[in-house]
C-alpha atoms as a PDB file:
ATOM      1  CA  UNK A   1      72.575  49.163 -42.213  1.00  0.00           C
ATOM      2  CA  UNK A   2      71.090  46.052 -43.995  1.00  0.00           C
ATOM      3  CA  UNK A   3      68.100  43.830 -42.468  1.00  0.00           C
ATOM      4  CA  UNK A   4      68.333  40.573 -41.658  1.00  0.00           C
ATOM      5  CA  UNK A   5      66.405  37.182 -40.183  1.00  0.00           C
ATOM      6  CA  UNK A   6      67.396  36.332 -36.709  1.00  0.00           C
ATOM      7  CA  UNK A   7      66.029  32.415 -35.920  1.00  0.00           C
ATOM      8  CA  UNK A   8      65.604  30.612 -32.616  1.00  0.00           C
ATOM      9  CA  UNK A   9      63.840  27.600 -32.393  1.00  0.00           C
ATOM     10  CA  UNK A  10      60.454  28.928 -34.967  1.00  0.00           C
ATOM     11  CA  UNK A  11      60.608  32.049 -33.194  1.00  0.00           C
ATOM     12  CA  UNK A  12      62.460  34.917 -36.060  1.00  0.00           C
ATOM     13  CA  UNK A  13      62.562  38.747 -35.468  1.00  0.00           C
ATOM     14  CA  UNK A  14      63.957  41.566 -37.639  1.00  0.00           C
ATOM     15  CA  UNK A  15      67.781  41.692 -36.968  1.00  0.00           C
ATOM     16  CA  UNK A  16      69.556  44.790 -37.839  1.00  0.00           C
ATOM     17  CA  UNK A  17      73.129  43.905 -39.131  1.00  0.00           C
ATOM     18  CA  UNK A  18      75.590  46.528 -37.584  1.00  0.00           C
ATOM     19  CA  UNK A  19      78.480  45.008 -40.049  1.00  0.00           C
ATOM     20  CA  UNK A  20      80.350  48.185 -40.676  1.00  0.00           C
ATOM     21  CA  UNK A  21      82.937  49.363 -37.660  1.00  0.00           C
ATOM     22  CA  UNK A  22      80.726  52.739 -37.757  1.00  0.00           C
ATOM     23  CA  UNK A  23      77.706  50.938 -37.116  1.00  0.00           C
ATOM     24  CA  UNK A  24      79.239  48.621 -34.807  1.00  0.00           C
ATOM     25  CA  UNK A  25      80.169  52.001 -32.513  1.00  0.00           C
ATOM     26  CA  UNK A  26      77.470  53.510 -32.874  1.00  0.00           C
ATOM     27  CA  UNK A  27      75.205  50.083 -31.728  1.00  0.00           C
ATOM     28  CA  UNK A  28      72.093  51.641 -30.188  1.00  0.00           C
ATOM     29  CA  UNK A  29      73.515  54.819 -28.730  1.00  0.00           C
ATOM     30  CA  UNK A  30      70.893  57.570 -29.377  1.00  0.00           C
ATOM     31  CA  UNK A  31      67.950  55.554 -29.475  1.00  0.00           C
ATOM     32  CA  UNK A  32      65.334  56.157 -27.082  1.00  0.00           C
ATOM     33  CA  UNK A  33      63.892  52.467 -27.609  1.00  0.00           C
ATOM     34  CA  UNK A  34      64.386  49.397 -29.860  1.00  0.00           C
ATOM     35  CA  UNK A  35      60.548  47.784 -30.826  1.00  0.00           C
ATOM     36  CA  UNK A  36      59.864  44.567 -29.334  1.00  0.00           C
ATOM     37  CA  UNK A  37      60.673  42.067 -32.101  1.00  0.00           C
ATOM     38  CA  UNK A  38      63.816  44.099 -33.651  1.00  0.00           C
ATOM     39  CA  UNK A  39      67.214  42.784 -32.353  1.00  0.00           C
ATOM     40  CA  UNK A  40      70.988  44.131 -33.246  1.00  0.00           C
ATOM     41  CA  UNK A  41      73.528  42.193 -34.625  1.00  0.00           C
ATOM     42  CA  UNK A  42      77.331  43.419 -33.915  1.00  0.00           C
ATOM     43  CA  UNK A  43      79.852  41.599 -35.769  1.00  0.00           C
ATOM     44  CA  UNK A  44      82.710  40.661 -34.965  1.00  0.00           C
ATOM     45  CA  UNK A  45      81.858  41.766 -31.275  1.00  0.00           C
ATOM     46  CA  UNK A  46      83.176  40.104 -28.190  1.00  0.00           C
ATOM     47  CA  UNK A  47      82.365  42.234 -25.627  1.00  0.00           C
ATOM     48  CA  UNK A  48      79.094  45.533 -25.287  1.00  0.00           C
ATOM     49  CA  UNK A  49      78.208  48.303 -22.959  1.00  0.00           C
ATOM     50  CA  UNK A  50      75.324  50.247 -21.853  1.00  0.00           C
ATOM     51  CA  UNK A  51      77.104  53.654 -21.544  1.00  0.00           C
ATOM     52  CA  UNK A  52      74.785  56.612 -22.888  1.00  0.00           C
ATOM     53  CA  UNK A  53      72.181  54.264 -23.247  1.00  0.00           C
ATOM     54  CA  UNK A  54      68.515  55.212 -23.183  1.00  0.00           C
ATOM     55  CA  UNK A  55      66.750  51.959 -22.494  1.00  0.00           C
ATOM     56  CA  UNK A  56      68.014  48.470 -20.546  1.00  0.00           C
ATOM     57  CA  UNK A  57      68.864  45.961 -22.854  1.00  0.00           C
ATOM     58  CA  UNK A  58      69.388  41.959 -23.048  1.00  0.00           C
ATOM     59  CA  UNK A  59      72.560  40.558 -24.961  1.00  0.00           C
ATOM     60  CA  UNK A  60      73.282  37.532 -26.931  1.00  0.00           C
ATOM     61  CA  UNK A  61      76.902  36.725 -27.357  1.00  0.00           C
ATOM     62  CA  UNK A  62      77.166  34.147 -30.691  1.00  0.00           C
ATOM     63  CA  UNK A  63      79.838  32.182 -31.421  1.00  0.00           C
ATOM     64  CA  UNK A  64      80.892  31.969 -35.456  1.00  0.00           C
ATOM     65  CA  UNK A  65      78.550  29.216 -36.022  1.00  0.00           C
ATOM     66  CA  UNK A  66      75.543  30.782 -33.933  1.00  0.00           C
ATOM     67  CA  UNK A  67      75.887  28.831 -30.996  1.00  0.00           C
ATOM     68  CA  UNK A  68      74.609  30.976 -27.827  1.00  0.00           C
ATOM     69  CA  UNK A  69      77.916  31.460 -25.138  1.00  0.00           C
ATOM     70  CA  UNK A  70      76.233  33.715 -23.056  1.00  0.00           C
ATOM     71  CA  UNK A  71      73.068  35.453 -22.210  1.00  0.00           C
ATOM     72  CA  UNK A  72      72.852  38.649 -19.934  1.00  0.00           C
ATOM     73  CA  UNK A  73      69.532  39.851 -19.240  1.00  0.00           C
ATOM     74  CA  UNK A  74      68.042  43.236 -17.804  1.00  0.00           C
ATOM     75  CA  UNK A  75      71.625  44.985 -18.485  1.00  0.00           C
ATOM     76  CA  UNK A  76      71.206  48.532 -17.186  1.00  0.00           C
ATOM     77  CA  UNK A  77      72.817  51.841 -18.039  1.00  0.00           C
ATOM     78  CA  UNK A  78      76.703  52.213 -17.274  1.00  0.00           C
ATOM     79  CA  UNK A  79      77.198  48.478 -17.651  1.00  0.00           C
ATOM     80  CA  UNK A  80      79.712  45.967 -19.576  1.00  0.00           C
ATOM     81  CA  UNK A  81      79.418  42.605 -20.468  1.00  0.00           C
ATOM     82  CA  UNK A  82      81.805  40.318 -22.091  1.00  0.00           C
ATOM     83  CA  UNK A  83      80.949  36.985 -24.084  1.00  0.00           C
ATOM     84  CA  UNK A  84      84.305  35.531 -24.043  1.00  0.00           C
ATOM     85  CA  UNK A  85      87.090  34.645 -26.387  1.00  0.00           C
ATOM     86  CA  UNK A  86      85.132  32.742 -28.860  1.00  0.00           C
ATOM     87  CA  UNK A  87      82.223  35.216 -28.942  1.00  0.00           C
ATOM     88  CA  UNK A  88      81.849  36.434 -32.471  1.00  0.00           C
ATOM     89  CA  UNK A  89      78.914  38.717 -32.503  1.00  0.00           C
ATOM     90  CA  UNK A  90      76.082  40.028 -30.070  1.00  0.00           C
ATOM     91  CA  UNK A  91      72.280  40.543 -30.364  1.00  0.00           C
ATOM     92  CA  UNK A  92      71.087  42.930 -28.316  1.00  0.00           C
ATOM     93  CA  UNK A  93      67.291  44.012 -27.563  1.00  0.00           C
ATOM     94  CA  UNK A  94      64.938  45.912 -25.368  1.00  0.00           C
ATOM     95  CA  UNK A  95      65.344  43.615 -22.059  1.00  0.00           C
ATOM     96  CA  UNK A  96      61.924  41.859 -21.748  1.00  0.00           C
ATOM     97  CA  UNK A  97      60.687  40.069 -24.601  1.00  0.00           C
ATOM     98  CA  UNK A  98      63.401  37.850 -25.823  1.00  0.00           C
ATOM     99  CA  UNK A  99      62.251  34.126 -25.264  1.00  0.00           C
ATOM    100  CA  UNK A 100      64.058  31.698 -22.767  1.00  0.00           C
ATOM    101  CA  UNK A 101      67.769  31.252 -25.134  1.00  0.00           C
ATOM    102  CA  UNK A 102      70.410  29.899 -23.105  1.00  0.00           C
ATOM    103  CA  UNK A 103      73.662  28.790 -23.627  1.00  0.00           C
ATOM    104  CA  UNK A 104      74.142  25.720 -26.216  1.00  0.00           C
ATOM    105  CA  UNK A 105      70.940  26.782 -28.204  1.00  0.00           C
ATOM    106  CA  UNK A 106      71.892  28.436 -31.916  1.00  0.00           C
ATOM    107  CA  UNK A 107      70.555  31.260 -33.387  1.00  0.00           C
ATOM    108  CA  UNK A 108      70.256  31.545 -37.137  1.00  0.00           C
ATOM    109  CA  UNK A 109      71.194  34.482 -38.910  1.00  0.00           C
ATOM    110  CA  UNK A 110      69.123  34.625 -42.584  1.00  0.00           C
END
């Protein structure tokens, strides 16, 4: 899985780029926790969930330009979330520490 720059208005953190459909499935399953400033990048992605996860996560759902559709914080074990028919990938991190994005804002994937 390569490394990448995620960007959001001067803020960046270490994104890792789940690219390949193996790394797509496997997402963050096994993990017991993902270090503040590290996010996951799924693409192509349009919808996540939470079961067999370890840790409560927020998600990012991007469209093909990087333009934020949705945001769905504090999601919890057992969960789903869907970011809609234009969604083209997902960030997820540990739930907590990602700054205020909302919808309309664009994230920038270096």
């Amino acid at each position: 899985m390569r490394t990448v720059t995620a960007v959001w208005k001067g803020f960046s953190w270490q994104c890792l780029d789940a690219a390949a459909a193996f790394e797509r499935m496997r997402g963050l399953l096994g993990r017991d926790d993902l270090p503040e400033g590290v996010v996951m990048r799924l693409c192509p992605c349009g919808a996540v969930h939470t079961f067999g996860m370890r840790f409560t996560l927020d998600v990012v759902f991007l469209d093909a330009s990087g333009k934020v559709l949705r945001v769905r914080r504090g999601m919890r074990r057992g969960r789903m979330a869907f970011g809609g028919f234009r969604s083209a990938a997902a960030l997820e991190a540990r739930s907590g520490w990602l700054p205020d994005i909302v919808p309309g804002d664009t994230v920038e994937i270096r």
